[in-house]
N, C-alpha and C. Protein backbone atom coordinates (compact mmCIF):
# COMPACT_ATOMS: atom_id res chain seq x y z
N UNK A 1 -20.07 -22.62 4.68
CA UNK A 1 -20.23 -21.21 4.42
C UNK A 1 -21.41 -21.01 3.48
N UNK A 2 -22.09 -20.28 3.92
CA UNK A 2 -23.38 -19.92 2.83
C UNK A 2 -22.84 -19.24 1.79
N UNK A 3 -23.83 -19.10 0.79
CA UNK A 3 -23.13 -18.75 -0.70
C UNK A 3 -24.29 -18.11 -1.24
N UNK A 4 -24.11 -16.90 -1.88
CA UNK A 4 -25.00 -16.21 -2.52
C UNK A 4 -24.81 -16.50 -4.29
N UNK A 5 -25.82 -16.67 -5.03
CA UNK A 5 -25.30 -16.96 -6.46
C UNK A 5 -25.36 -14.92 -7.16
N UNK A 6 -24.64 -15.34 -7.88
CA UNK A 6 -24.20 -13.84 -8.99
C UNK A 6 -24.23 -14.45 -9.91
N UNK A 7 -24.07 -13.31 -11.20
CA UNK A 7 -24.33 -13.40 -12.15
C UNK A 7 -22.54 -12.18 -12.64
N UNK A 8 -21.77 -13.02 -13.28
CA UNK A 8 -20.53 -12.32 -13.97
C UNK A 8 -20.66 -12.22 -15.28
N UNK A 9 -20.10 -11.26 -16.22
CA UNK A 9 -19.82 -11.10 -16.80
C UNK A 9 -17.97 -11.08 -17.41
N UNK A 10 -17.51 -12.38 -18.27
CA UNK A 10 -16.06 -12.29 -18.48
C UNK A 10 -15.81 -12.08 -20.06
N UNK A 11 -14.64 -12.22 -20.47
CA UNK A 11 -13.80 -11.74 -21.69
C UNK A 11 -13.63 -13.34 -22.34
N UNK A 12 -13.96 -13.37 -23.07
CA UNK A 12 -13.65 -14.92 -23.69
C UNK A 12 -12.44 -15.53 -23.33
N UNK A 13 -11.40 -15.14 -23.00
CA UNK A 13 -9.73 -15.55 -22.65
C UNK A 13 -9.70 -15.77 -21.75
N UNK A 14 -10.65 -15.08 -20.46
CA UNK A 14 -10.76 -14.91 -18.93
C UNK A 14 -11.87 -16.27 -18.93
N UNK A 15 -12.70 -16.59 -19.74
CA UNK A 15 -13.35 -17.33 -19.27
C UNK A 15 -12.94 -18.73 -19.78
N UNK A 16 -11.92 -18.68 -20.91
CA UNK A 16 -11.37 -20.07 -20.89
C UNK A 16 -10.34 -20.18 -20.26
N UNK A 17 -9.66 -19.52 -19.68
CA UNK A 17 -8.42 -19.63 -18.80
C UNK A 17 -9.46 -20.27 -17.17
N UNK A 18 -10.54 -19.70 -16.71
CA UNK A 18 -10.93 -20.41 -15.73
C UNK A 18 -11.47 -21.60 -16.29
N UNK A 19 -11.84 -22.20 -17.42
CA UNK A 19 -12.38 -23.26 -17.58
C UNK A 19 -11.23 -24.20 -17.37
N UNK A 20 -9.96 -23.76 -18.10
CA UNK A 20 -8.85 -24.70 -18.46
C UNK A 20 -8.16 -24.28 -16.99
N UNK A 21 -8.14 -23.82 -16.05
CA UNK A 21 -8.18 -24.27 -14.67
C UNK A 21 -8.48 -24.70 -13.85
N UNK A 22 -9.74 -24.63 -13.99
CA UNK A 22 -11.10 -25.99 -13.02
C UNK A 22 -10.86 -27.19 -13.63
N UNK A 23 -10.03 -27.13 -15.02
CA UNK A 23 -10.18 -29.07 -15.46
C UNK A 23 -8.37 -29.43 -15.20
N UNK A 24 -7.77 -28.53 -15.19
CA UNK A 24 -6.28 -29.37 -14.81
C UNK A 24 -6.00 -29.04 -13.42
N UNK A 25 -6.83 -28.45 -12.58
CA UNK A 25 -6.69 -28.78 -11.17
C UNK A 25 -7.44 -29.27 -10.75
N UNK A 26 -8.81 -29.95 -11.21
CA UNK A 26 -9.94 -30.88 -10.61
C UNK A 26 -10.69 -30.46 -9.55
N UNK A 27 -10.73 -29.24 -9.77
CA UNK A 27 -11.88 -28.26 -9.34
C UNK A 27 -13.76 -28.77 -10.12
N UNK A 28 -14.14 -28.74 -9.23
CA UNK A 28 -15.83 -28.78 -9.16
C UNK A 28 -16.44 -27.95 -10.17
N UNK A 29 -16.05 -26.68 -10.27
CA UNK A 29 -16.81 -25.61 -10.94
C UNK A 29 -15.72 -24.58 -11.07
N UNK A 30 -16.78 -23.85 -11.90
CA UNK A 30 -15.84 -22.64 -12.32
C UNK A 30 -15.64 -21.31 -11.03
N UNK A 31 -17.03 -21.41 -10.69
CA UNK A 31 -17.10 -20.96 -9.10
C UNK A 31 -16.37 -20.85 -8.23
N UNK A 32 -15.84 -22.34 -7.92
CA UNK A 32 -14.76 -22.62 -7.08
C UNK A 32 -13.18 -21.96 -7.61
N UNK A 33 -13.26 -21.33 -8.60
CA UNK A 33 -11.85 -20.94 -9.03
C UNK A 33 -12.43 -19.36 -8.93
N UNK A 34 -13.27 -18.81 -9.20
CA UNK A 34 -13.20 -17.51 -8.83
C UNK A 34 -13.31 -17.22 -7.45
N UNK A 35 -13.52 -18.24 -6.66
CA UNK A 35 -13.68 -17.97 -5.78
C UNK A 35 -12.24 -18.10 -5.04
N UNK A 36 -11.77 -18.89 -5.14
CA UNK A 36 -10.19 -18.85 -4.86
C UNK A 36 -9.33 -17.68 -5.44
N UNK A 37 -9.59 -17.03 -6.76
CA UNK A 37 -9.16 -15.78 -6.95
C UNK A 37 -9.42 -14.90 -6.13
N UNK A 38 -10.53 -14.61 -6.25
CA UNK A 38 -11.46 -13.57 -5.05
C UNK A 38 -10.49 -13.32 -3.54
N UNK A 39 -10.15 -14.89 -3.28
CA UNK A 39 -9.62 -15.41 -1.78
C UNK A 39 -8.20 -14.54 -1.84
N UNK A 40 -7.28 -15.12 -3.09
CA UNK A 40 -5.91 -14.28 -3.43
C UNK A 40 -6.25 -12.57 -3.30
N UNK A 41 -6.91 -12.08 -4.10
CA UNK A 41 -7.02 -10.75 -4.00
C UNK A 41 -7.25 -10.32 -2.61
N UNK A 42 -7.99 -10.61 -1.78
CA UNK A 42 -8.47 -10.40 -0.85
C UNK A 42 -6.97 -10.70 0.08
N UNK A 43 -5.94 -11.55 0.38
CA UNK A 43 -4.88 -12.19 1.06
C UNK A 43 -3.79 -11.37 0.58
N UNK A 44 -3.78 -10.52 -0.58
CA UNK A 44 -2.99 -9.74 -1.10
C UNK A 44 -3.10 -8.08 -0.50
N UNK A 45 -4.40 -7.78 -0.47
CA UNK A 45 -5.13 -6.84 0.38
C UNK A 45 -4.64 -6.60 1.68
N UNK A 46 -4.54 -7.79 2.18
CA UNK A 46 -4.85 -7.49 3.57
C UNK A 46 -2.80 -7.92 4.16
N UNK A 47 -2.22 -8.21 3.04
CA UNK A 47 -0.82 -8.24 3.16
C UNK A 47 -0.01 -6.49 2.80
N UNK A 48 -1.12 -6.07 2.21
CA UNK A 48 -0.58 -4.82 1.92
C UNK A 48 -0.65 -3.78 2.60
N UNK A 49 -2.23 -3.80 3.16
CA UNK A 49 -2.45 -3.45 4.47
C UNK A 49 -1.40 -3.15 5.71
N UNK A 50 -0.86 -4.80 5.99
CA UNK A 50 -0.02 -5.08 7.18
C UNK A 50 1.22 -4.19 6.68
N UNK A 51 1.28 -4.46 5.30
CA UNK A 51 2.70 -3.82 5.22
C UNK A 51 2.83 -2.12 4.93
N UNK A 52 2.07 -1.69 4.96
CA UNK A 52 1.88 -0.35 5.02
C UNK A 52 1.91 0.04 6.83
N UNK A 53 0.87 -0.45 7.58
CA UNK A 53 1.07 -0.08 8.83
C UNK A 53 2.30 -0.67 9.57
N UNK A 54 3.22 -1.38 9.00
CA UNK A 54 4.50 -1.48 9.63
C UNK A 54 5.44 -0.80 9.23
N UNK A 55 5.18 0.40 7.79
CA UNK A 55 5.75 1.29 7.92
C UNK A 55 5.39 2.40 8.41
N UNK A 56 4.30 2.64 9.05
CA UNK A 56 3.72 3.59 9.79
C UNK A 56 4.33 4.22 11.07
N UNK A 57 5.17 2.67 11.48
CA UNK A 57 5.46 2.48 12.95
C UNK A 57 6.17 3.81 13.28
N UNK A 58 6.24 4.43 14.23
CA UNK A 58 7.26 5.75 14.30
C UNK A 58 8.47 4.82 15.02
N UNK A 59 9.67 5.39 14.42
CA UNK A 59 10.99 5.00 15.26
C UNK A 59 11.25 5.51 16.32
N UNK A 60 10.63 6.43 16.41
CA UNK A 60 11.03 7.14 18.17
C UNK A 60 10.09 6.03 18.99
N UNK A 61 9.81 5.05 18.63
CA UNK A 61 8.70 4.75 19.57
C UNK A 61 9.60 3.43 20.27
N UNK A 62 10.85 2.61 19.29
CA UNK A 62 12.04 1.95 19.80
C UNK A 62 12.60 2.26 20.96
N UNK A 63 12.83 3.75 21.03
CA UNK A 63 14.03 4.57 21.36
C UNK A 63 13.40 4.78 22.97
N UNK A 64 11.79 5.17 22.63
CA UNK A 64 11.21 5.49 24.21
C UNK A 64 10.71 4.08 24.71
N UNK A 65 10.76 3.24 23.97
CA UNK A 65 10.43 1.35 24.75
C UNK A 65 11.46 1.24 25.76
N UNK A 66 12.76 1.66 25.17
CA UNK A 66 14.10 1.01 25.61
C UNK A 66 14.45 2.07 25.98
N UNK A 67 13.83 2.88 26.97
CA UNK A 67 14.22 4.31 28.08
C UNK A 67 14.91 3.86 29.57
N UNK A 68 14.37 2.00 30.03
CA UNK A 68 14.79 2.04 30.97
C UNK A 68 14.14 1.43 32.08
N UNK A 69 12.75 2.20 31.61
CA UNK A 69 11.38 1.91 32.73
C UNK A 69 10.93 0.92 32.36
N UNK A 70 10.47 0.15 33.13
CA UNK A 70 9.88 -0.93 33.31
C UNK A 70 8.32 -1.17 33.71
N UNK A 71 7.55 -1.78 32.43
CA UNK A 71 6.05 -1.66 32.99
C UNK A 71 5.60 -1.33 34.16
N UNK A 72 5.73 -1.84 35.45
CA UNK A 72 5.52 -1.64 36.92
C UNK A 72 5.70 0.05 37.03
N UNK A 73 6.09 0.32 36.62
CA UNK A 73 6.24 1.66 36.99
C UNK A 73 5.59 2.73 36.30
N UNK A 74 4.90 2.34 35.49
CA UNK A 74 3.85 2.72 34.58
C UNK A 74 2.31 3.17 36.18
């Protein structure tokens, strides 16, 4: 995957909490842990997403699946 470099700005606590996570999980860089954050947020997103449009679903839409008819007759 190509990789663009940035430039962050963190909170002293935020930035030793990723340091003291890249060294007790044996991570490469500090990079590699925001970037795996990044990955969570993003997997959290897109779970919330799903779960919003499965409450979207209309229930009448059960009720007219199971009317009887059968694709072919569509």
């Amino acid at each position: 995957m190509l990789a663009e470099k940035v430039s962050i700005s963190l909170p002293t606590p935020l930035l030793e909490f990723v340091e003291h996570y890249k060294e007790s999980h044996a991570l490469k860089s500090r990079s590699k842990v925001i970037e795996m954050a990044l990955e969570r947020l993003q997997q959290e997103s897109l779970e919330a997403a799903y779960r919003q449009a499965a409450a979207d679903v209309d229930p009448a839409f059960d009720a007219t699946n199971a009317d009887g008819l059968r694709n072919e007759t569509w």
